[in-house]
Structure formats: structure tokens, C-alpha cells
Protein backbone atom coordinates (compact mmCIF):
# COMPACT_ATOMS: atom_id res chain seq x y z
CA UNK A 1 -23.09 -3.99 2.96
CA UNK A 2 -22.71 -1.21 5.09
CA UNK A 3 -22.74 2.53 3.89
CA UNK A 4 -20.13 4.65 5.13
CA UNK A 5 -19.40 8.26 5.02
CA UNK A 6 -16.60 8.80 2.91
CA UNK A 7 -13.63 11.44 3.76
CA UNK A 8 -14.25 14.67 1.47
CA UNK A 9 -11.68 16.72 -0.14
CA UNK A 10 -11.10 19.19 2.25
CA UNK A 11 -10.42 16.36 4.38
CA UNK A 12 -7.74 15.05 2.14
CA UNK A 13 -6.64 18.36 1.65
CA UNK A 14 -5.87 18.82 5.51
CA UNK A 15 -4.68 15.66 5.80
CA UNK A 16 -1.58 16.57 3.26
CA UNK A 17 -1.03 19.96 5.32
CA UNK A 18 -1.51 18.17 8.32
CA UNK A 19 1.18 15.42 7.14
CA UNK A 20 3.29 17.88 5.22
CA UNK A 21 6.15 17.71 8.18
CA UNK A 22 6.62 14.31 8.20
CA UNK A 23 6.12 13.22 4.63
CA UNK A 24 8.02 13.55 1.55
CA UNK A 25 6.37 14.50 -1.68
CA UNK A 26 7.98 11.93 -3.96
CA UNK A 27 8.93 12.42 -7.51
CA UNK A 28 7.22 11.29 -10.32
CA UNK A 29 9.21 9.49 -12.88
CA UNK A 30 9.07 8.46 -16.79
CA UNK A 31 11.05 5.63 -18.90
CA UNK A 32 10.79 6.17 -22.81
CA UNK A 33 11.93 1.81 -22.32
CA UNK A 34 8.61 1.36 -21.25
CA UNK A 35 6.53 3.74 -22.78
CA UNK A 36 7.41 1.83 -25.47
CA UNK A 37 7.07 -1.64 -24.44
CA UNK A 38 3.37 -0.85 -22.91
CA UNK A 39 2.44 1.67 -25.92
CA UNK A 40 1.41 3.94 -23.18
CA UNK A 41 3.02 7.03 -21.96
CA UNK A 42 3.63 5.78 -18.14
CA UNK A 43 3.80 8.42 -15.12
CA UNK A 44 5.44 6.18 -11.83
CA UNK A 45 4.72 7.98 -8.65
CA UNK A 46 7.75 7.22 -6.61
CA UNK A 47 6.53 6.31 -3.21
CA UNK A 48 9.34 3.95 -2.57
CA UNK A 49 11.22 7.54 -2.42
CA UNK A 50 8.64 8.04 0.67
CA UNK A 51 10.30 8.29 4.44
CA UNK A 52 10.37 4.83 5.39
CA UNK A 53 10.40 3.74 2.22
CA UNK A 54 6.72 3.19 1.20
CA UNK A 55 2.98 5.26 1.23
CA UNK A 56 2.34 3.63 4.11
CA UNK A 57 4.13 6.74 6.01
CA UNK A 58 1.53 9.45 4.77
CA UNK A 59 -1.65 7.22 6.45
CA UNK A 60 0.12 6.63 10.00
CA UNK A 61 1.23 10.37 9.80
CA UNK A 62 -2.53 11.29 9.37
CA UNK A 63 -3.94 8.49 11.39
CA UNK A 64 -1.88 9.41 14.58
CA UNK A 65 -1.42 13.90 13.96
CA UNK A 66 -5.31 13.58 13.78
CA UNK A 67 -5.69 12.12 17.22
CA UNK A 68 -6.18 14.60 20.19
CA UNK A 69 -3.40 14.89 22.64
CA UNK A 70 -5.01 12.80 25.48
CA UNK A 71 -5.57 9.74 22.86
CA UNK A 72 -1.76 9.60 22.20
CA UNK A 73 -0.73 9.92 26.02
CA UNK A 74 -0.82 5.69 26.26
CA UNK A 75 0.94 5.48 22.70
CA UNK A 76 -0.24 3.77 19.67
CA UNK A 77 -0.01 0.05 18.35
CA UNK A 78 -0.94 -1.35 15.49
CA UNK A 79 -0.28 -5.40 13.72
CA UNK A 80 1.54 -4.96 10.57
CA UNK A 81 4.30 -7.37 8.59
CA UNK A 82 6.04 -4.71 7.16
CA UNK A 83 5.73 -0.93 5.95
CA UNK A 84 2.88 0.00 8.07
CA UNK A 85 4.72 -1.34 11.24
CA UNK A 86 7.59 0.82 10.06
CA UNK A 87 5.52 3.95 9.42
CA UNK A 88 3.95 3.71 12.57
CA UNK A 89 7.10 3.68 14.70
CA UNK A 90 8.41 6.06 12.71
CA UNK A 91 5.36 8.76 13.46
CA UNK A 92 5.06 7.56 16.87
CA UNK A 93 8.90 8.90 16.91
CA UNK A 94 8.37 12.10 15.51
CA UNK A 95 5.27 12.61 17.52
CA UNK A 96 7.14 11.61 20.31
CA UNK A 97 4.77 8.86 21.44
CA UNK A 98 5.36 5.11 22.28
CA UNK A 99 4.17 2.50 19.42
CA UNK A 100 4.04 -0.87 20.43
CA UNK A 101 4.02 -3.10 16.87
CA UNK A 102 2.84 -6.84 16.59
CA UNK A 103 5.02 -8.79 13.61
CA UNK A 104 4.11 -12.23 12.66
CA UNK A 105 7.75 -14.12 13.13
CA UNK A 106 7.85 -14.61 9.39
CA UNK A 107 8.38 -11.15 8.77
CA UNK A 108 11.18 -10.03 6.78
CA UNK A 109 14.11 -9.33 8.66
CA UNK A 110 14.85 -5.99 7.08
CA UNK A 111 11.32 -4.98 8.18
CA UNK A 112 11.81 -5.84 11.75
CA UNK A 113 15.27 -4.16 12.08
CA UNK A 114 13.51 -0.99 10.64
CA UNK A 115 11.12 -1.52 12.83
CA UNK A 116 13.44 -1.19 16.02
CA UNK A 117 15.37 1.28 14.67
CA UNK A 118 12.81 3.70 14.69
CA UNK A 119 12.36 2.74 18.23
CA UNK A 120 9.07 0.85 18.40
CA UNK A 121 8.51 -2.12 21.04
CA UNK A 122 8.14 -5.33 19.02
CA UNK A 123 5.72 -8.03 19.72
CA UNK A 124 5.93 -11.26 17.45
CA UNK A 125 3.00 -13.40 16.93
CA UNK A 126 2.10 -16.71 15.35
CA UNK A 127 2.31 -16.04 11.18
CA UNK A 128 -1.97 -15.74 11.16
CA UNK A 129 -4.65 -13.02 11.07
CA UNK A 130 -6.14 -14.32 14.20
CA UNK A 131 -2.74 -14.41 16.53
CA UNK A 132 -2.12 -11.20 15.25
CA UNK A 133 -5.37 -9.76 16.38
CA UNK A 134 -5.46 -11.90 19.19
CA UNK A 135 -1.95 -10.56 20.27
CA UNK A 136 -2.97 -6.85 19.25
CA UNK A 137 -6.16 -7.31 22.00
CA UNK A 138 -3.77 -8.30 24.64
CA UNK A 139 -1.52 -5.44 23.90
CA UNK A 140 -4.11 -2.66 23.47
CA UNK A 141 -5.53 -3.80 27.15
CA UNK A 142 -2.41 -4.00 28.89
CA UNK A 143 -0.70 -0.32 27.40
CA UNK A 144 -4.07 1.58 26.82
CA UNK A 145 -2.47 1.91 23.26
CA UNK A 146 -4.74 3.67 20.67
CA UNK A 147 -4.89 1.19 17.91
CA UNK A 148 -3.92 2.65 14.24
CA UNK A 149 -5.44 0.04 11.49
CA UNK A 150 -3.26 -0.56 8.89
CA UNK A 151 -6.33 0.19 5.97
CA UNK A 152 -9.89 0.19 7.61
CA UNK A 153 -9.72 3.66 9.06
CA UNK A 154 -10.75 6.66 7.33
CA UNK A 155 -8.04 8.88 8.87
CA UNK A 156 -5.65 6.37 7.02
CA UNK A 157 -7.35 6.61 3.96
CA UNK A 158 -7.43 9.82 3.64
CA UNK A 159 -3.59 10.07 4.31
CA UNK A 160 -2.79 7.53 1.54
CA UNK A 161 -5.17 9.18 -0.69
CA UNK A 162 -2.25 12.61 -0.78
CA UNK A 163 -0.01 10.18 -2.77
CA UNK A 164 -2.50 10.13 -5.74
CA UNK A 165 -3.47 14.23 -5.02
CA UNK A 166 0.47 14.59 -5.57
CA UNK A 167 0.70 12.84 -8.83
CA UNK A 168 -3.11 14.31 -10.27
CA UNK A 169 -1.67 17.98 -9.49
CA UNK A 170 2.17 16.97 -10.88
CA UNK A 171 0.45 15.76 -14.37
CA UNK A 172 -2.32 16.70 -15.99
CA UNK A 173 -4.63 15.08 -17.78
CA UNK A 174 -4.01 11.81 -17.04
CA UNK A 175 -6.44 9.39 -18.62
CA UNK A 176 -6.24 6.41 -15.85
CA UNK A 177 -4.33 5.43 -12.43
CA UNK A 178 -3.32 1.88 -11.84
CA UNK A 179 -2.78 0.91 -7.69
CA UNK A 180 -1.54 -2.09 -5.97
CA UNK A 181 -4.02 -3.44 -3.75
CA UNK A 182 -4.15 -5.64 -0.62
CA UNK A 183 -6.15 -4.14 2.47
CA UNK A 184 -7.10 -1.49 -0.14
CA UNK A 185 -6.30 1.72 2.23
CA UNK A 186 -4.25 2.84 -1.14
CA UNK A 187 -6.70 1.97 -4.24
CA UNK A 188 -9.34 3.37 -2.05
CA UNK A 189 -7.64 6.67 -1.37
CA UNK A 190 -6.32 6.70 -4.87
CA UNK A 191 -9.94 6.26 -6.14
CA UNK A 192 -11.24 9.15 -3.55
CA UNK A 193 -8.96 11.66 -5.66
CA UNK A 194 -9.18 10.64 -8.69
CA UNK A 195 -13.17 11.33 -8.13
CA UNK A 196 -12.80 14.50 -6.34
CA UNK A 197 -9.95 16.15 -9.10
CA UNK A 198 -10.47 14.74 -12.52
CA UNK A 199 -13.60 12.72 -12.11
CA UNK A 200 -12.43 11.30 -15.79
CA UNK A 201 -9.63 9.49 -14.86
CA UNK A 202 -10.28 5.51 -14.93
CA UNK A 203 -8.69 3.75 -11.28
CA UNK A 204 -8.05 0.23 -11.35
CA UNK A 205 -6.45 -2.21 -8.93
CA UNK A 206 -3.70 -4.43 -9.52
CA UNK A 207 -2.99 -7.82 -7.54
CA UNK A 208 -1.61 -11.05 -7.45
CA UNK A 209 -3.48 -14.55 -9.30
CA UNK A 210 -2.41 -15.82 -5.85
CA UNK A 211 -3.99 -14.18 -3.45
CA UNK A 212 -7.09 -12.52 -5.86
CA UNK A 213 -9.74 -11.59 -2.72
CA UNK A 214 -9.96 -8.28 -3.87
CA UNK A 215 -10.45 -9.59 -7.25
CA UNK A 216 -13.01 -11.45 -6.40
CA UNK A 217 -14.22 -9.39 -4.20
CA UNK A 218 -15.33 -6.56 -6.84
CA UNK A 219 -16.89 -9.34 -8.69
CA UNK A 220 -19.02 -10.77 -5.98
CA UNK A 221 -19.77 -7.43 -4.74
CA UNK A 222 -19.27 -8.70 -1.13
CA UNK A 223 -15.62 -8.92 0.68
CA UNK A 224 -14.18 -12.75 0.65
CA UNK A 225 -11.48 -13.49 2.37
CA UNK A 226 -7.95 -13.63 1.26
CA UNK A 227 -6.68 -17.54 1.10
CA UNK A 228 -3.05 -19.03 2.20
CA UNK A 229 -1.55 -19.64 -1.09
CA UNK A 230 1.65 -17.35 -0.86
CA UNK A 231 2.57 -14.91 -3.22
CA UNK A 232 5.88 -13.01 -3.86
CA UNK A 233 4.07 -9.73 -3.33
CA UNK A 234 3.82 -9.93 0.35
CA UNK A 235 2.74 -6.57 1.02
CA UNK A 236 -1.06 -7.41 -0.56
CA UNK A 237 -1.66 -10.45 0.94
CA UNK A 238 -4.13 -9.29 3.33
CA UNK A 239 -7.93 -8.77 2.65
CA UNK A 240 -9.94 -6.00 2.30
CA UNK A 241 -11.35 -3.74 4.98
CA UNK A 242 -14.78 -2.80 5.08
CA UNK A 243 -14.18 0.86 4.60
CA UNK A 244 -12.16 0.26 1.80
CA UNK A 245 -14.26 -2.26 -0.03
CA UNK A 246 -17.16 0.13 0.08
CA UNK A 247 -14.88 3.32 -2.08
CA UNK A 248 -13.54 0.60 -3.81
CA UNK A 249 -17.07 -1.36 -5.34
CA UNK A 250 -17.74 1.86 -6.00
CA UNK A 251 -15.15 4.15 -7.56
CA UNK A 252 -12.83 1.69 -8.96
CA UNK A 253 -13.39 0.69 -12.65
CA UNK A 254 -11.89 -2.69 -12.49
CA UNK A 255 -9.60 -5.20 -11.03
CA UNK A 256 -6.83 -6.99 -12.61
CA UNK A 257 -4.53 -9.74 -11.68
CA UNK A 258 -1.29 -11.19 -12.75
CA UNK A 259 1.46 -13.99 -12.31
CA UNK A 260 3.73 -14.26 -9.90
CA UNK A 261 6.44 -14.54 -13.01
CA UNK A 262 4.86 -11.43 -14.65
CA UNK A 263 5.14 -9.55 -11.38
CA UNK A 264 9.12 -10.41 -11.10
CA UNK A 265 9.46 -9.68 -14.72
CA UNK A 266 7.82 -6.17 -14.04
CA UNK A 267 10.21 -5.53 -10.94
CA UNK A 268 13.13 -6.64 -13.27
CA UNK A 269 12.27 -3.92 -15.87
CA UNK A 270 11.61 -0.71 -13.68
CA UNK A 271 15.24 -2.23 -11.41
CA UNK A 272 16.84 -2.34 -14.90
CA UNK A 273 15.00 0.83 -17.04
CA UNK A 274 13.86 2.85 -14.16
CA UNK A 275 16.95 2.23 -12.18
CA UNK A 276 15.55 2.53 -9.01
CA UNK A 277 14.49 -0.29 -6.04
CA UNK A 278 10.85 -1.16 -5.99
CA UNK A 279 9.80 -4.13 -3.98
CA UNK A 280 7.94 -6.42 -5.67
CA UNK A 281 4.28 -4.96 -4.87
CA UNK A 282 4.76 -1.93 -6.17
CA UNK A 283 5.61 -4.05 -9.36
CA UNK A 284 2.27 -5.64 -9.76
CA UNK A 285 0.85 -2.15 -11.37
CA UNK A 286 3.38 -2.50 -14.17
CA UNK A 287 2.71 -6.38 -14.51
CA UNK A 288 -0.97 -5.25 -14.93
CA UNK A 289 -0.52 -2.66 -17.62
CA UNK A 290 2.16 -4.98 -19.43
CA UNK A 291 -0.43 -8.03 -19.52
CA UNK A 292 -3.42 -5.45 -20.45
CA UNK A 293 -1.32 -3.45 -23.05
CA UNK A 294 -3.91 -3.56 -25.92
CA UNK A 295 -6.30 -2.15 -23.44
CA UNK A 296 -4.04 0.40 -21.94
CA UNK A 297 -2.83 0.90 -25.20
CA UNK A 298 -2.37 5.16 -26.01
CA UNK A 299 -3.83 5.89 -22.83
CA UNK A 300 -2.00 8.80 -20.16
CA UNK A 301 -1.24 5.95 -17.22
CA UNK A 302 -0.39 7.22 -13.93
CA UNK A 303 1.29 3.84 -11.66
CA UNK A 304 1.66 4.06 -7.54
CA UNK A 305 4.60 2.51 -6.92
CA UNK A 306 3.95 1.71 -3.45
CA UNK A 307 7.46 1.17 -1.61
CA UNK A 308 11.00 -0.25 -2.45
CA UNK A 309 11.40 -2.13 0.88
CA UNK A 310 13.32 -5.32 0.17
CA UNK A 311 16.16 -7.99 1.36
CA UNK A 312 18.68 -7.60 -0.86
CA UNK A 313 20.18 -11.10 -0.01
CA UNK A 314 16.43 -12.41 -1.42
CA UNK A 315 16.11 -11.13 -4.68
CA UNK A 316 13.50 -12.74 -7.11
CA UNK A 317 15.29 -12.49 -10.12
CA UNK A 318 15.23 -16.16 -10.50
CA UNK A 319 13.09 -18.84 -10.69
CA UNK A 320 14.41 -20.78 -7.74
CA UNK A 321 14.22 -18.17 -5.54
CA UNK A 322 10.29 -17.84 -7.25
CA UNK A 323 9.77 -21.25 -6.51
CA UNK A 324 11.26 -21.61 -2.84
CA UNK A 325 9.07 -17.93 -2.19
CA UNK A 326 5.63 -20.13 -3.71
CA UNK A 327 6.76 -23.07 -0.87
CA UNK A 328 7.29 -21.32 1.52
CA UNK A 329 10.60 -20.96 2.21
């Protein structure tokens, strides 16, 4: 595996100043509900209270403020299903820059509308890794783009890593952090500083039975490649990026998975207790600590909720809809 050279703190440091304009810093809520359910006292960092609705927006801030002027002048482009594609255009506004975003054509439609709403040029592609690469090449060489990886980029990294800087300084003492993780640009920078600014505090990663690459990933101790079975939690089906795997084997304490049922049932509660939207990613955290409770059990639990991007004319909240999700449809 190949060694990398990690971002440092005063990297992640600049990259919050640096982002500080364009970013929100999101609130961090309780729920006494599930404090008591878990047996843990639970400490939700509300990204899904981020601009554009997800973390996503603090790595594309970084990833495209930290380019020099003359990269930009072409725009930037990028292949994303969802909340990256939506932070991207959404920077490229604000830096006043062109963004030129691939979407597979199963994309969700709120996603897409986002998407062009923030003015970005959209470029649909077959629903596979390789067309959206493919298409992404094409793109890149006719625009002169600058391409802005959704995870496997250290300027991304370190912008998604100010989401766990943000809850670390907010509460103290916390005794672990649990992250979603799919490409791993979030778990990584999560792990980065929790190592950095309480080396003490336990990180683990939280995904889907369905699509468990990263999962097996940290076993193996070499990347394999996500599969096709579908999973509700679309936002983590993709697998992990070199970069990231290499904080990840080594920072991150473990790597849990859960149901696609427990993952619903976790979205339910925080909708419900909570009362706020979470899409079901961010819910996979809570699933995690829920299914783990004797081992979470008294422990200071800090949870990423990642974003609260969904169709509200799709919600899972019922095993049809679970079912028809697991098929395909």
C-alpha cells in the first residue's frame, strides 16, 4: 500500500478559515429519547444543517478556495450522485467559476434539480463507476476543467475533517466519534482530528451489511471494491479512495455494519425524537451505536450526521418502499 503524507493540523486549521465564508458551522444537538435508548449520552453534529444540506460543502469549499487563480480559469468538474455534485456547483457559484457535474441517470431527482439550481452544467452518464469516469475524461479534455474528487484528495479531506474540529471544540471530552462511511473523505478527516485534538477519543466507521467494502476493507488491510447489491443508504455506496484508506487502516479503531431495516429504524427515531430531516446515511451512525449498545454503553458518543438530503415523495418508513429500494426500483 502506498504511504501518503497526511494533511497536518495547521492545514485543517486553514482549511476552516479558508472555508469559513462559505460554510456554516452547524449545531450540535442532544435527545434525552435516545440517550436513553443507547445508554450513552449522544452528541449529533448537525451537518444536514450544512449549506447544501450535507458535509460535503466544507471539502468542495476547500478543494476549489485552495486552487490558484489560473487553475479555476477553465472551471471545475467533478462525477458525483448527489451531495458532492451539489457542493461543487454550489462553490463553483460562489467562487464564481463554471462546474461542469457528471450524474449517473439514476440519481435522485431532488439531487439533480439542486444541482441546476445552483447553476452547474449537467452531464448524465450510464448508472456505473466506469461511465462515470469515462464521461468525466471526456469532459475534463474538452473544458480544461480542474477535476475536484469527491474523497481521494487531500484538500477534500482536510475540508471534511472541520466538521469533526467543530464538534471536538463544541464538547469536551468526548470518549468516541462514530462516522458514516462510503469513499471515506469523512471518517478519514474525522479520524485526522480526533488524532490531532484529543488523541483519546475512539473513531469508528459506520456502513451498510450491503455494500460492506470498507468493512472489509479494514479487515483485509487492502481496499476491495464495493459490489452492486443496493442499499438504502445511497450516499456510501462507493468504495474507498486510496488516500482515505491509508488514515483510515490507520487511525480508525473499527468498522461496523448494520441492516438496511436497522438503518430506517435509526432515521425513524432521530425524524421522530430529534425532529429534524436526516437522510438515511447519516442514519447508519445511530443504527451502529443502537446495534453495539452494550459496547457503547456509558461512553461520551459524538455522531456525524452527514446530510438530510432526501425525496420526500420516497420515504423509507415502510417496508415496501424497503423492499422496492433493495430491487431496484
Amino acid at each position: 500500500m502506498v504511504a501518503f503524507q497526511k494533511p497536518t493540523l495547521s492545514e485543517i486549521e486553514k482549511a476552516h478559515q479558508r472555508i469559513s465564508r462559505y460554510t456554516h458551522v452547524t449545531p450540535v444537538l442532544t435527545s434525552k429519547t435516545i440517550n436513553e435508548i443507547t445508554g450513552a449520552d449522544v452528541y449529533f453534529k448537525c451537518e444536514n444543517f450544512q449549506r447544501i444540506g450535507a458535509f460535503k460543502m466544507r471539502g468542495a469549499s476547500n478543494a476549489i478556495l485552495s486552487l490558484h487563480p489560473d487553475e479555476r480559469t477553465n472551471g471545475v468538474a467533478t462525477h458525483s450522485s448527489g451531495n458532492h455534485a451539489q457542493a461543487v456547483a454550489l462553490a463553483a457559484k460562489l467562487t464564481g467559476i463554471r462546474a461542469y457535474i457528471v450524474m449517473p441517470k439514476g440519481s435522485s431527482k431532488v439531487k439533480k434539480e439542486a444541482v441546476q439550481d445552483y447553476g452547474a452544467e449537467i452531464i448524465l452518464c450510464e448508472n456505473t463507476l466506469a461511465s462515470r469516469e469515462e464521461t468525466l475524461k471526456n469532459v475534463v479534455k474538452k473544458t480544461g476543467a480542474r477535476f475536484i474528487h469527491p474523497y481521494d484528495d487531500y484538500a477534500v479531506i482536510t475540508g471534511q475533517a472541520t466538521a469533526a474540529k467543530e464538534l471536538i471544540e463544541n464538547t469536551p471530552n468526548l470518549d468516541t466519534i462514530i462516522a458514516p462511511v462510503g469513499g471515506g473523505g469523512l471518517l478519514s478527516g474525522t479520524a485526522l482530528s480526533a488524532h490531532y485534538l484529543q488523541p483519546g477519543i475512539k473513531v469508528f466507521g459506520a456502513e451498510p451489511k450491503n455494500v460492506d467494502d470498507a468493512f472489509q476493507s479494514f479487515k483485509a488491510g487492502k481496499i476491495i471494491p464495493v459490489g452492486a447489491t443496493p442499499t438504502i443508504a445511497d450516499g456510501l455506496k462507493t468504495s474507498l479512495g486510496e488516500r482515505n484508506f491509508d488514515i483510515i487502516s490507520k487511525m480508525v479503531t473499527d468498522i461496523f455494519t448494520v441492516s438496511e431495516q436497522e438503518i430506517v429504524d435509526a432515521m425513524r427515531l432521530v425524524w421522530e425524537r430529534v425532529k429534524i430531516i436526516i437522510e438515511p446515511s447519516s442514519a447508519v451512525p445511530l443504527a451502529v451505536l443502537i446495534n453495539q449498545k452494550d459496547f457503547f454503553s456509558g461512553k461520551k458518543v459524538g455522531i456525524i450526521i452527514s446530510g438530510g438530503n432526501v425525496d420526500l415523495e420516497k420515504l423509507p418508513f415502510s417496508l415496501k418502499i424497503i423492499n422496492s429500494s433493495l430491487e431496484g426500483g
